[in-house]
C-alpha atoms as a PDB file:
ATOM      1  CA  UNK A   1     104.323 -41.269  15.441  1.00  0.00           C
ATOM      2  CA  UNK A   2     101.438 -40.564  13.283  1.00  0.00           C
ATOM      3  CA  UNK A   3      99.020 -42.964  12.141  1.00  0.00           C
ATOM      4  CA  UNK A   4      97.951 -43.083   8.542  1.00  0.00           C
ATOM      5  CA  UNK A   5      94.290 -42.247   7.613  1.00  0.00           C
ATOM      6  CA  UNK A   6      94.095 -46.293   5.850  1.00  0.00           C
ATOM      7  CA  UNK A   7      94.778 -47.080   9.299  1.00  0.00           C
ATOM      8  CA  UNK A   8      91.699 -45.230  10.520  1.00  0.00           C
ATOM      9  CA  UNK A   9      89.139 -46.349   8.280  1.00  0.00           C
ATOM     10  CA  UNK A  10      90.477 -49.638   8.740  1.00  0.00           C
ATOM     11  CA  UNK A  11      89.275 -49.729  12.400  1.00  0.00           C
ATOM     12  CA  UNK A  12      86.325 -47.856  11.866  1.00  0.00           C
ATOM     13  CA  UNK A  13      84.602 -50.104   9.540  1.00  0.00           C
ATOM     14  CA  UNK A  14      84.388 -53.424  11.905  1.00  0.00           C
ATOM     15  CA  UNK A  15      82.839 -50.778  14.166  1.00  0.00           C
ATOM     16  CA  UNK A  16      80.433 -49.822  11.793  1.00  0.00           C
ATOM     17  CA  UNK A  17      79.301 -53.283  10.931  1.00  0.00           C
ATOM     18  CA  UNK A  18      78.738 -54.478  14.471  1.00  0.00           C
ATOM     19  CA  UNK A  19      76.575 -51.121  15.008  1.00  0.00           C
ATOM     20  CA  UNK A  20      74.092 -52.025  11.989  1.00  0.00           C
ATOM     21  CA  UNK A  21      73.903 -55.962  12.623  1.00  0.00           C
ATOM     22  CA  UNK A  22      73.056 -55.016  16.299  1.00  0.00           C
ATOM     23  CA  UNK A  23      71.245 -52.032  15.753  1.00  0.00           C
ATOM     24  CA  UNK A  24      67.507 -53.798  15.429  1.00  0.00           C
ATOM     25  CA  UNK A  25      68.668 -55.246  19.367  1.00  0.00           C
ATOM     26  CA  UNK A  26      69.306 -51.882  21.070  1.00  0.00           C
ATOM     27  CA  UNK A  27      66.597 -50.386  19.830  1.00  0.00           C
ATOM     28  CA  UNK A  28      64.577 -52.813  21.150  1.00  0.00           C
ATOM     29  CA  UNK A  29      66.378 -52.846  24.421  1.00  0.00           C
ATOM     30  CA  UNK A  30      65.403 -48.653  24.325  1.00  0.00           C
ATOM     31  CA  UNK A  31      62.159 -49.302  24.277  1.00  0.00           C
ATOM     32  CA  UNK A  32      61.742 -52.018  27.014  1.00  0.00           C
ATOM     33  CA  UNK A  33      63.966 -49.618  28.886  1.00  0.00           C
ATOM     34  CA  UNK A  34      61.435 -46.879  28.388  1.00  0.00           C
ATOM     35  CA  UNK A  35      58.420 -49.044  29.400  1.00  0.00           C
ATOM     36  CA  UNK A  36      60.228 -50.158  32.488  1.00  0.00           C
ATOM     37  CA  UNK A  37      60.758 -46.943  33.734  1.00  0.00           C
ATOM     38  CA  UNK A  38      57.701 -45.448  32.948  1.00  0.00           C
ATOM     39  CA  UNK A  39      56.257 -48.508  35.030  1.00  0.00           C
ATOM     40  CA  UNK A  40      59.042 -47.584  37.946  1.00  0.00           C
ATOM     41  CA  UNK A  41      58.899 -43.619  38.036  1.00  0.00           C
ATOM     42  CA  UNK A  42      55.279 -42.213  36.584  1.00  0.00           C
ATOM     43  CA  UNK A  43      55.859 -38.651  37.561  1.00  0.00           C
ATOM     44  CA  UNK A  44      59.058 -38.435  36.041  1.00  0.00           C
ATOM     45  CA  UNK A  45      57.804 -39.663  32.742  1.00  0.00           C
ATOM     46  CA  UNK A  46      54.421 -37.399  33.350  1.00  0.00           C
ATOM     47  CA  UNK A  47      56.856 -34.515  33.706  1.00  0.00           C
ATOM     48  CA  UNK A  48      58.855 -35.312  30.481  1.00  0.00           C
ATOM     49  CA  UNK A  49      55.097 -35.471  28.506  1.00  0.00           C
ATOM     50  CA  UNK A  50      53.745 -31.984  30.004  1.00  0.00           C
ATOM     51  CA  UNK A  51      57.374 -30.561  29.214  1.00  0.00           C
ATOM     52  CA  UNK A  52      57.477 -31.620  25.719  1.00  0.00           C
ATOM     53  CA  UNK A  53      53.870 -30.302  25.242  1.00  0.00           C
ATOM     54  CA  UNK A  54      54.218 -27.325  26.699  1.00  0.00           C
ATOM     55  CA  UNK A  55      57.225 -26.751  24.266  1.00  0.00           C
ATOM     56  CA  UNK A  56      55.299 -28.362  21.283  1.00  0.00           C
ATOM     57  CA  UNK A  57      52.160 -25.800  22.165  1.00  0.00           C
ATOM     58  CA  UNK A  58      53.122 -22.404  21.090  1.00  0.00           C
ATOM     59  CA  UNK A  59      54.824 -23.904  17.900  1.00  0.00           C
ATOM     60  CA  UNK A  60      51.324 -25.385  17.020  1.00  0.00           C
ATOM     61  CA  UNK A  61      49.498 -21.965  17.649  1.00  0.00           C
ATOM     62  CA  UNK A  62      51.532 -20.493  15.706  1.00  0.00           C
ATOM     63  CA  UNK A  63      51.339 -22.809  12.908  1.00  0.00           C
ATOM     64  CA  UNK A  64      47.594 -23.243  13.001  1.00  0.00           C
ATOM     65  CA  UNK A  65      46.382 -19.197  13.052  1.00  0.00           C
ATOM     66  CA  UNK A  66      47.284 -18.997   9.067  1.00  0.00           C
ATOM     67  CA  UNK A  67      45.274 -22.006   8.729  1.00  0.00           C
ATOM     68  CA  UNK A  68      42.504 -20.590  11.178  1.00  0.00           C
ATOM     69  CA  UNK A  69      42.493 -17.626   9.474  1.00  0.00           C
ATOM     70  CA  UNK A  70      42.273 -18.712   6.332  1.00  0.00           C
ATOM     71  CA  UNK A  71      39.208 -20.868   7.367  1.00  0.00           C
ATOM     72  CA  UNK A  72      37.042 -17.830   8.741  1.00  0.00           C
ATOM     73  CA  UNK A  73      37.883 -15.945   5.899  1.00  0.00           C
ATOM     74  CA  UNK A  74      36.258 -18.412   3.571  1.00  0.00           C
ATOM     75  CA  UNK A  75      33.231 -18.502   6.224  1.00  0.00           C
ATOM     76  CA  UNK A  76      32.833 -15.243   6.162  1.00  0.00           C
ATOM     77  CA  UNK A  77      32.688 -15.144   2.263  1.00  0.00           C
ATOM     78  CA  UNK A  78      30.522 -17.908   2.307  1.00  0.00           C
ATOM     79  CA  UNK A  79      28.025 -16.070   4.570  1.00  0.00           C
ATOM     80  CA  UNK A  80      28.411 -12.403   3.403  1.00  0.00           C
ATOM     81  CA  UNK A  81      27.488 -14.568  -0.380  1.00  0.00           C
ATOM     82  CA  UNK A  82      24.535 -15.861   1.227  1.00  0.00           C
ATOM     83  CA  UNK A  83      23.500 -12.550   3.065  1.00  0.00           C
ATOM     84  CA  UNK A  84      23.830 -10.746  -0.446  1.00  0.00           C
ATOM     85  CA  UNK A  85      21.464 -13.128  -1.739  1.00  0.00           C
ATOM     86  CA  UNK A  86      18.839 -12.964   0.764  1.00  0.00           C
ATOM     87  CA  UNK A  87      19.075  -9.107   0.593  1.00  0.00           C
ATOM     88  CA  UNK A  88      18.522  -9.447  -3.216  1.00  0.00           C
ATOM     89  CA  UNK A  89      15.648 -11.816  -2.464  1.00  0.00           C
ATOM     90  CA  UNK A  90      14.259  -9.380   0.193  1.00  0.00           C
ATOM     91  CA  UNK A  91      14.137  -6.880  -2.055  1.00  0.00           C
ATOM     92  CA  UNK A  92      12.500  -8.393  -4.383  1.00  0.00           C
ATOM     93  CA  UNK A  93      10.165  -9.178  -1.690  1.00  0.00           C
ATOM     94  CA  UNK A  94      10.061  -5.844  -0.567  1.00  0.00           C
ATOM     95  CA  UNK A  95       9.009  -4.558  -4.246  1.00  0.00           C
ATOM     96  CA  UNK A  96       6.636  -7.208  -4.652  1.00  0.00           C
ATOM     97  CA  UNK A  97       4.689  -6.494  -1.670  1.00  0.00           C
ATOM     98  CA  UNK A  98       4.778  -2.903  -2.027  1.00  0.00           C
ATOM     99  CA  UNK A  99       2.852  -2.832  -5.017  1.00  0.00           C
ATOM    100  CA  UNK A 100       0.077  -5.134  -3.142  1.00  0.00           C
ATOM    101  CA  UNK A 101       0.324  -2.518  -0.647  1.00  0.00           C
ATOM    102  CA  UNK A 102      -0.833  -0.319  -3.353  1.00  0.00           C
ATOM    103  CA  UNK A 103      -3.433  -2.213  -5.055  1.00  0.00           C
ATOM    104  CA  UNK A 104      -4.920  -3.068  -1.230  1.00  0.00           C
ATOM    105  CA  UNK A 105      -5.075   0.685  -0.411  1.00  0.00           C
ATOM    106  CA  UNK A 106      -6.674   1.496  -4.319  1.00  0.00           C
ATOM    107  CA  UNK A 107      -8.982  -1.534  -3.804  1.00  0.00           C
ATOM    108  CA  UNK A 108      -9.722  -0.211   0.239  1.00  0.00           C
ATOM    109  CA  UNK A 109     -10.456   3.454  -0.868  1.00  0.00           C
ATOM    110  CA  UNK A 110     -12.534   1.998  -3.827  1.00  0.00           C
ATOM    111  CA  UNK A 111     -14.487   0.057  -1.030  1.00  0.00           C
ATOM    112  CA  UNK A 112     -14.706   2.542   0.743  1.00  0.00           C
ATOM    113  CA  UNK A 113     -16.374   5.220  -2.039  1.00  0.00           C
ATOM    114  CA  UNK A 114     -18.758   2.534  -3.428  1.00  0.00           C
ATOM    115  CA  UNK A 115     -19.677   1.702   0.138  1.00  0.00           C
ATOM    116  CA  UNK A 116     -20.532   5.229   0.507  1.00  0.00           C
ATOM    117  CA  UNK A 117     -23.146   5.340  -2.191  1.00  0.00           C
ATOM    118  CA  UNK A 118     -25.210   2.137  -0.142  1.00  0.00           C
ATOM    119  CA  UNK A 119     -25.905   5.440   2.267  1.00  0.00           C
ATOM    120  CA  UNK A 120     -28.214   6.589  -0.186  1.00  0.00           C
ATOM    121  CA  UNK A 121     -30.299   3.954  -1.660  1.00  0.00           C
ATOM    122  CA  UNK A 122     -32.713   5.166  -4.569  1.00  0.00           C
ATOM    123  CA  UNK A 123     -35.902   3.548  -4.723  1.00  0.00           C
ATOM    124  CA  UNK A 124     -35.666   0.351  -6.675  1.00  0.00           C
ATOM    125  CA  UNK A 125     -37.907   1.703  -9.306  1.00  0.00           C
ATOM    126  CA  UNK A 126     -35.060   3.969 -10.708  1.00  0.00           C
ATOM    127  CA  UNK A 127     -32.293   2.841 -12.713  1.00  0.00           C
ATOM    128  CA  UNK A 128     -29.033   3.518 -11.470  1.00  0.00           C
ATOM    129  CA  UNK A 129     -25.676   3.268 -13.152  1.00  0.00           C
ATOM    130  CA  UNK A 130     -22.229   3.878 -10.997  1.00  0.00           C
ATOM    131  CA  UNK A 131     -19.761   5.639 -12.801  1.00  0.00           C
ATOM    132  CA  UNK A 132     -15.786   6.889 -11.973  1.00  0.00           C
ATOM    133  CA  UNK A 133     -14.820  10.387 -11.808  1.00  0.00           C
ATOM    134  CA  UNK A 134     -12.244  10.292 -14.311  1.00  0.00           C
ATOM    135  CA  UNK A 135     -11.773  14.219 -15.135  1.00  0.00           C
ATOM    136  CA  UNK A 136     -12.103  17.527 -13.212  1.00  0.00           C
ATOM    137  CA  UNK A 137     -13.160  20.535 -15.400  1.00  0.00           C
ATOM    138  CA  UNK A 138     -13.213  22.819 -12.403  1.00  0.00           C
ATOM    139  CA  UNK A 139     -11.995  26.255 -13.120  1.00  0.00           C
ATOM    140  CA  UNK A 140     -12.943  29.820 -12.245  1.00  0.00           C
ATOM    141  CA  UNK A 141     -15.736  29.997 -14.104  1.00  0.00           C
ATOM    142  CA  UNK A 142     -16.819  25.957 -14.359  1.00  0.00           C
ATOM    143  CA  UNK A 143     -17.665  23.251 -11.598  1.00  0.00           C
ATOM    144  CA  UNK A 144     -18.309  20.272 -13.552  1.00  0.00           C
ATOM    145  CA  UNK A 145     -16.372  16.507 -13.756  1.00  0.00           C
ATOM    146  CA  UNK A 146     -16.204  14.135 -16.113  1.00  0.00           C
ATOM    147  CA  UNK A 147     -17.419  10.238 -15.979  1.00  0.00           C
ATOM    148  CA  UNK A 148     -16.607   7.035 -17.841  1.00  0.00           C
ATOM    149  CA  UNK A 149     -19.929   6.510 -18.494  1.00  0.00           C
ATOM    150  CA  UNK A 150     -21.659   7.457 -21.439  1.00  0.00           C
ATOM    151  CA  UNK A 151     -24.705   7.025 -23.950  1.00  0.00           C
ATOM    152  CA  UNK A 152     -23.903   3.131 -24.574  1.00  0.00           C
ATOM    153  CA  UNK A 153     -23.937   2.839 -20.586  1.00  0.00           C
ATOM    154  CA  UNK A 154     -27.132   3.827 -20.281  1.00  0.00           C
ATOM    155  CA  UNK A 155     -26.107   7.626 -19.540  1.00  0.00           C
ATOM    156  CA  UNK A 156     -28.906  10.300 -20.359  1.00  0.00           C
ATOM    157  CA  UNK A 157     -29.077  14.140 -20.095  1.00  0.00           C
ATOM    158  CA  UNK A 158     -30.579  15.450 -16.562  1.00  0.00           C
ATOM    159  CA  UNK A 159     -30.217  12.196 -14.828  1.00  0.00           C
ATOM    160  CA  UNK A 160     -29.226  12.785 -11.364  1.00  0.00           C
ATOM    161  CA  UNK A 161     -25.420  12.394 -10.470  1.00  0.00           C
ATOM    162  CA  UNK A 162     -25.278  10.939  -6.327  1.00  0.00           C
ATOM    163  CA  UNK A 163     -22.440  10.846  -4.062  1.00  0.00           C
ATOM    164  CA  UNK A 164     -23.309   8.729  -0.751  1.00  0.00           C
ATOM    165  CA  UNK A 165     -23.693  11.659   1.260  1.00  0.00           C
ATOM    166  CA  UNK A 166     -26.492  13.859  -0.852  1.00  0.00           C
ATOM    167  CA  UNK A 167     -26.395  15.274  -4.504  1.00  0.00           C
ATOM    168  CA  UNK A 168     -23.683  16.429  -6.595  1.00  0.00           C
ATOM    169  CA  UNK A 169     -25.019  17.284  -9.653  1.00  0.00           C
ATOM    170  CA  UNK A 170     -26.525  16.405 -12.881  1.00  0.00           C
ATOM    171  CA  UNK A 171     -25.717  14.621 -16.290  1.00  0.00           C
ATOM    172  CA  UNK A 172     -25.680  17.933 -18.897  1.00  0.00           C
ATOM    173  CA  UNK A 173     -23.497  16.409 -21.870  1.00  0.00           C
ATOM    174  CA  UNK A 174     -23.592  12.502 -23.261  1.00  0.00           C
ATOM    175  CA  UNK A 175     -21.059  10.935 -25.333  1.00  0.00           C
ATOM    176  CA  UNK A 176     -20.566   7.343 -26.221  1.00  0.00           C
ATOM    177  CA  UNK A 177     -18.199   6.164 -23.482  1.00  0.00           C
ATOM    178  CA  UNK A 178     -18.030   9.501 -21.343  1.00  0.00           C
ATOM    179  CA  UNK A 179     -20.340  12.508 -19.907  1.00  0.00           C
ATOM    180  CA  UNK A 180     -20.140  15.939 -18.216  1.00  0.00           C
ATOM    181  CA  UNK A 181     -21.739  15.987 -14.937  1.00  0.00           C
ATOM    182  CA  UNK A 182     -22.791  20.079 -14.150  1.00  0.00           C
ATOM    183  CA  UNK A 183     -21.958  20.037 -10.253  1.00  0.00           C
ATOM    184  CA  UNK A 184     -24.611  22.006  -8.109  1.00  0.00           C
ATOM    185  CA  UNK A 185     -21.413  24.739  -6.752  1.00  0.00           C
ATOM    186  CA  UNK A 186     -21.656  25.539 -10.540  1.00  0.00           C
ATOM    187  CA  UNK A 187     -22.679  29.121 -11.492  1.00  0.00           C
ATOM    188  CA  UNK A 188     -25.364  27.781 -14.079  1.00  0.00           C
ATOM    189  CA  UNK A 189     -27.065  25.688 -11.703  1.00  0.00           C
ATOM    190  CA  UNK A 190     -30.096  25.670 -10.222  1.00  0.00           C
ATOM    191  CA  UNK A 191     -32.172  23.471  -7.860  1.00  0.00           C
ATOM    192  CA  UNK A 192     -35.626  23.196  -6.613  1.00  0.00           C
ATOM    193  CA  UNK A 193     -35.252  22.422  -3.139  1.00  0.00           C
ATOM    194  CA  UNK A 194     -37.188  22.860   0.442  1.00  0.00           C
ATOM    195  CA  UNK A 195     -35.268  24.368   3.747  1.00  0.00           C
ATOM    196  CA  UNK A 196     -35.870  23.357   7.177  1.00  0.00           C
ATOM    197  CA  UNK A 197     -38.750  21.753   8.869  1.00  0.00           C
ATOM    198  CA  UNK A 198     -41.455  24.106   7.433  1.00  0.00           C
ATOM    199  CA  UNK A 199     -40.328  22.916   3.960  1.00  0.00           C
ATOM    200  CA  UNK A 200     -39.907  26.312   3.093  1.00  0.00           C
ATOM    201  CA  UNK A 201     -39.461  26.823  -0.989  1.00  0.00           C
ATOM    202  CA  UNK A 202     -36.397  28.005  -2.240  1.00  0.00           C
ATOM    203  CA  UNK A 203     -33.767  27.992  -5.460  1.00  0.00           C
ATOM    204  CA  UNK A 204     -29.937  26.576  -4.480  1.00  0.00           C
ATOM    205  CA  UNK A 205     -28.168  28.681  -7.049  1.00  0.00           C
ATOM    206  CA  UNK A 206     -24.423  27.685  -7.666  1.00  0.00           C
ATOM    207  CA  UNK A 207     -21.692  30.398  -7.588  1.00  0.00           C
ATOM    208  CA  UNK A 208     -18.508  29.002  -8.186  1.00  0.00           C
ATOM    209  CA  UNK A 209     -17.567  28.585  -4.997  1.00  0.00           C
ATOM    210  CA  UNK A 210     -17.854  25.798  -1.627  1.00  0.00           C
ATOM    211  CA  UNK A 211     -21.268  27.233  -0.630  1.00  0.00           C
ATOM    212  CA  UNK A 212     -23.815  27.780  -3.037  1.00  0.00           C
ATOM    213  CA  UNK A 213     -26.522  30.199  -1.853  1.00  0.00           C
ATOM    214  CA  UNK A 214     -30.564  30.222  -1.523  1.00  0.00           C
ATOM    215  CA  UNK A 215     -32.645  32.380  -4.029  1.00  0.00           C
ATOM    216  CA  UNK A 216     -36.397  33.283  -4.225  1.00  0.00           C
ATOM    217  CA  UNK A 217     -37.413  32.581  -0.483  1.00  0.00           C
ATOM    218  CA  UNK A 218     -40.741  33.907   0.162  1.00  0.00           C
ATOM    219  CA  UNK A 219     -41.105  36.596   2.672  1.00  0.00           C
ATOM    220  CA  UNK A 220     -40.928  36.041   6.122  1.00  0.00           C
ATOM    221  CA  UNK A 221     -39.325  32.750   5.980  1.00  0.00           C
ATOM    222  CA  UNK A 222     -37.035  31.834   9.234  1.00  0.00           C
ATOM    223  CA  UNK A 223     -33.933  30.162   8.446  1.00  0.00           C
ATOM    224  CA  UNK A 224     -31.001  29.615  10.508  1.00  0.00           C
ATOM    225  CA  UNK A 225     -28.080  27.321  10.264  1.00  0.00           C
ATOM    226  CA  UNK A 226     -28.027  24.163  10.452  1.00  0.00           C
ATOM    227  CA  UNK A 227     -31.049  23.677   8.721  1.00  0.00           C
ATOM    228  CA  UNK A 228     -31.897  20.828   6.069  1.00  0.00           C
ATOM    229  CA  UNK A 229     -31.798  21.528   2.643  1.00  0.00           C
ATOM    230  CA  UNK A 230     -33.583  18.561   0.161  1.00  0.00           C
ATOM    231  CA  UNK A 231     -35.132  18.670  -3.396  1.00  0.00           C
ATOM    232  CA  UNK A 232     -38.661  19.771  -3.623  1.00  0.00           C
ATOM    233  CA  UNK A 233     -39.753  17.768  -6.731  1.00  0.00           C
ATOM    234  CA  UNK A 234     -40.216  20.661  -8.686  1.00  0.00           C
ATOM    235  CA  UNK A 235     -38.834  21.036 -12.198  1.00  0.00           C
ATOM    236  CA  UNK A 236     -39.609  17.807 -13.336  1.00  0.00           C
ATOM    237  CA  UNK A 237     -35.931  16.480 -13.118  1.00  0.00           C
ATOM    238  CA  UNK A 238     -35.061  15.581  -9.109  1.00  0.00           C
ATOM    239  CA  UNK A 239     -37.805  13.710  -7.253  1.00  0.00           C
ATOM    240  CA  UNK A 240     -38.194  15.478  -3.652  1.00  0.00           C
ATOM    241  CA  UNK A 241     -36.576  14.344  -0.679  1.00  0.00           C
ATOM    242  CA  UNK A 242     -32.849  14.340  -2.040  1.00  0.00           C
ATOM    243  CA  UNK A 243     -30.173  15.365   0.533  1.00  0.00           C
ATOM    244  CA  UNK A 244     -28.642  18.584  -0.531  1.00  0.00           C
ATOM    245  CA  UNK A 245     -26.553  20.243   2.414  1.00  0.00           C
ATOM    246  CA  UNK A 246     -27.108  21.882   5.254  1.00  0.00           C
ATOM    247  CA  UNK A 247     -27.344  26.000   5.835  1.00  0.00           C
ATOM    248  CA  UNK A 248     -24.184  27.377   7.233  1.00  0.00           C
ATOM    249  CA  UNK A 249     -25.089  31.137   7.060  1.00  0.00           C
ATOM    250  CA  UNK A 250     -27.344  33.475   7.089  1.00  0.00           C
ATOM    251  CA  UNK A 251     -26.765  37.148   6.953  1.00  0.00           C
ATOM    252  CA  UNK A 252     -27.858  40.675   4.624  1.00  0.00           C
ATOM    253  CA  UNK A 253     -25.903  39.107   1.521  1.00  0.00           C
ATOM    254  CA  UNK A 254     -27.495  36.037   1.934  1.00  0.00           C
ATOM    255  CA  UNK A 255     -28.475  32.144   2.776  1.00  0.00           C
ATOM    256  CA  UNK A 256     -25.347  30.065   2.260  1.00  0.00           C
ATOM    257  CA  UNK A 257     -25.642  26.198   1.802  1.00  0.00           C
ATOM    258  CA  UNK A 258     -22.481  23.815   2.532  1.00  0.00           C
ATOM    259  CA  UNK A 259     -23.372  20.381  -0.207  1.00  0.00           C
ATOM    260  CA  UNK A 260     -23.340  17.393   1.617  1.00  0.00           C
ATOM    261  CA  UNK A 261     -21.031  16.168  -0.758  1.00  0.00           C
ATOM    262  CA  UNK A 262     -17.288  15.767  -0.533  1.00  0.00           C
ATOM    263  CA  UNK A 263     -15.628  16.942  -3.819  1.00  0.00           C
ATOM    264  CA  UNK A 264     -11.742  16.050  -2.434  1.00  0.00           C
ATOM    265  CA  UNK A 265     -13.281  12.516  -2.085  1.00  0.00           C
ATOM    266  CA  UNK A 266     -15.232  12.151  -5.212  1.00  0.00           C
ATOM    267  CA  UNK A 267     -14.049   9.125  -6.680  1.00  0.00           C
ATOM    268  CA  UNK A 268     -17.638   7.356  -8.157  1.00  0.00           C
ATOM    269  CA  UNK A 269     -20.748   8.401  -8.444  1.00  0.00           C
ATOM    270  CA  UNK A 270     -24.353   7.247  -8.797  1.00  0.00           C
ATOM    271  CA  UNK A 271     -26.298   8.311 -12.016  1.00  0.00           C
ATOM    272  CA  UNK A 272     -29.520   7.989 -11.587  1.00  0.00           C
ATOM    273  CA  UNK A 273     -32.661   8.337 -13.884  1.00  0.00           C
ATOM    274  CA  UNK A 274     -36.022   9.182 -12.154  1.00  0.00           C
ATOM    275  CA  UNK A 275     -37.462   9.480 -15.289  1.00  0.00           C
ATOM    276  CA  UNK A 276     -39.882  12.137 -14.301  1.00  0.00           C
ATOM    277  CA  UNK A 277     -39.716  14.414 -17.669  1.00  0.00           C
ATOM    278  CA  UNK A 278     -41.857  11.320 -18.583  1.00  0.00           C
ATOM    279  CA  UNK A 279     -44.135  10.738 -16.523  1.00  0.00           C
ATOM    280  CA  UNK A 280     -46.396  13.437 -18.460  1.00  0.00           C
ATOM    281  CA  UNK A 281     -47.013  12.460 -21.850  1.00  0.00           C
ATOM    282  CA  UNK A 282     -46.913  14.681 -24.691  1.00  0.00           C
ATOM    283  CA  UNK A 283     -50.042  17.528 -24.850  1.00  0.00           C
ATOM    284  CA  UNK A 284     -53.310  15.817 -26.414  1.00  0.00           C
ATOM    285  CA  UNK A 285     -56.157  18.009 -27.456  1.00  0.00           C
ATOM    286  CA  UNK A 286     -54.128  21.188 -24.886  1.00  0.00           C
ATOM    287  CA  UNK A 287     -54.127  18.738 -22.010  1.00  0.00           C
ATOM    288  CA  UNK A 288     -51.818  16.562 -20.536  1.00  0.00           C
ATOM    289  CA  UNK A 289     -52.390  12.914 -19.612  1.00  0.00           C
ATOM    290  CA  UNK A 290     -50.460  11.451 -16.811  1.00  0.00           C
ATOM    291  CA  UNK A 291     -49.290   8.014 -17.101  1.00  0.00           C
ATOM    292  CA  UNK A 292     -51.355   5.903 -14.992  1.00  0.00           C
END
């Protein structure tokens, strides 16, 4: 005989009530039964743990690389920010110091050339005036520089123009903030000047090129190279004793002279006025008076 579905749900819902109104009790009775036998079998409840974690494990890793990977990600953007940064800032640096680099070497070198001209000290007497190379009119047929020094400087026609090593030259053109200094290589130049250790007389005549040559040497004279070559005093514009060069050759066509001073390194030089044009003072009566 078949039962009627009332019939079923008729049973089913004491059922149902006793299972809520004692459902607090069993699951209270679960859990004292769980603490008793974890108290009576350890391992087996040990077991249980390591099984569930081992299960519970790989689901985790998985889980947790998105989240992992998300996280070095934003490191690494954080970091490769920064490092962008610091390059920008090392740059900078980088820039910053390079052009101290540059003034340090300008300033060195600048040192270094005015240090050059405390090799050849002028007697205190003379007034000297330091000067920059600022122009180089050499050519084929002129050896002369510019200087920005001029007339309201103290510059002055004939004054002597020093390097540290020897002479270079003379003042031959004055303006107010600039002059022309005629270089002794210079085909219209021509120096006084003694050779050697018998002081032997001669003229350095310029020629346009590295090594100027000697004129006028008496008869008889014995040069040879390596010989000092220094101002003799006479003409009334270079004192004597100025360094010159040295003799390099000497041969049928001629004595040649190598300057003492370095024109790929002439940066400054040392003007100098001896004022020996007046040291005579003008003709009186024929006859000239020297200045006590």
């Amino acid at each position: 005989m078949k039962q009627r579905p009332g019939t079923v749900v008729r049973l089913a819902t004491p059922l149902k009530a006793w299972a809520q109104r004692f459902a607090v009790f069993l699951l209270i009775g679960a859990t004292f039964f769980l603490m008793l036998l974890g108290k009576v079998d350890t391992v087996v409840v040990e077991r249980a743990r390591i099984a569930v974690l081992d299960a519970v494990a790989p689901i985790l890793n998985v889980a947790s690389r998105p989240v992992a990977s998300i996280n070095q990600a934003f490191d690494e953007a954080q970091q490769l920010a920064s490092l962008r940064a610091q390059n920008l800032a090392l740059q900078e640096e980088v820039r910053r110091l390079a052009g101290w680099y540059q003034e340090a070497q300008r300033l060195s070198d600048e040192n270094r050339s005015l240090r050059g001209l405390l090799n050849l000290v002028p007697d205190p007497q003379y007034r000297t005036i330091g000067a920059r190379v600022v122009g180089d009119q050499g050519g084929t047929y002129v050896r002369s520089v510019l200087v920005a020094a001029g007339s309201r400087d103290g510059i002055r026609k004939n004054q002597a123009a020093l390097t540290g090593a020897g002479l270079a030259g003379r003042v031959v053109e004055v303006g107010w903030r600039a002059g022309r200094i005629l270089l002794i290589t210079d085909i219209n130049s021509r120096i006084p000047v003694m050779v050697g250790q018998a002081r032997d007389r001669a003229v350095l005549a310029g020629n346009n090129s590295e090594h100027p040559e000697l004129l006028y040497l008496a008869p008889g004279t014995s040069i040879s190279p390596g010989d000092r070559v220094v101002t003799s005093g006479h003409g009334g514009i270079f004192p004597a004793g100025l360094p010159v060069g040295i003799v390099v050759a000497v041969s049928d066509q001629g004595v040649r002279v190598r300057p003492f001073a370095d024109w790929s390194h002439m940066e400054f030089l040392q003007l100098v006025d001896y004022e020996l044009p007046h040291l005579l003072q003008p003709l009186t009566n024929g006859a000239a008076v020297v200045n006590p």
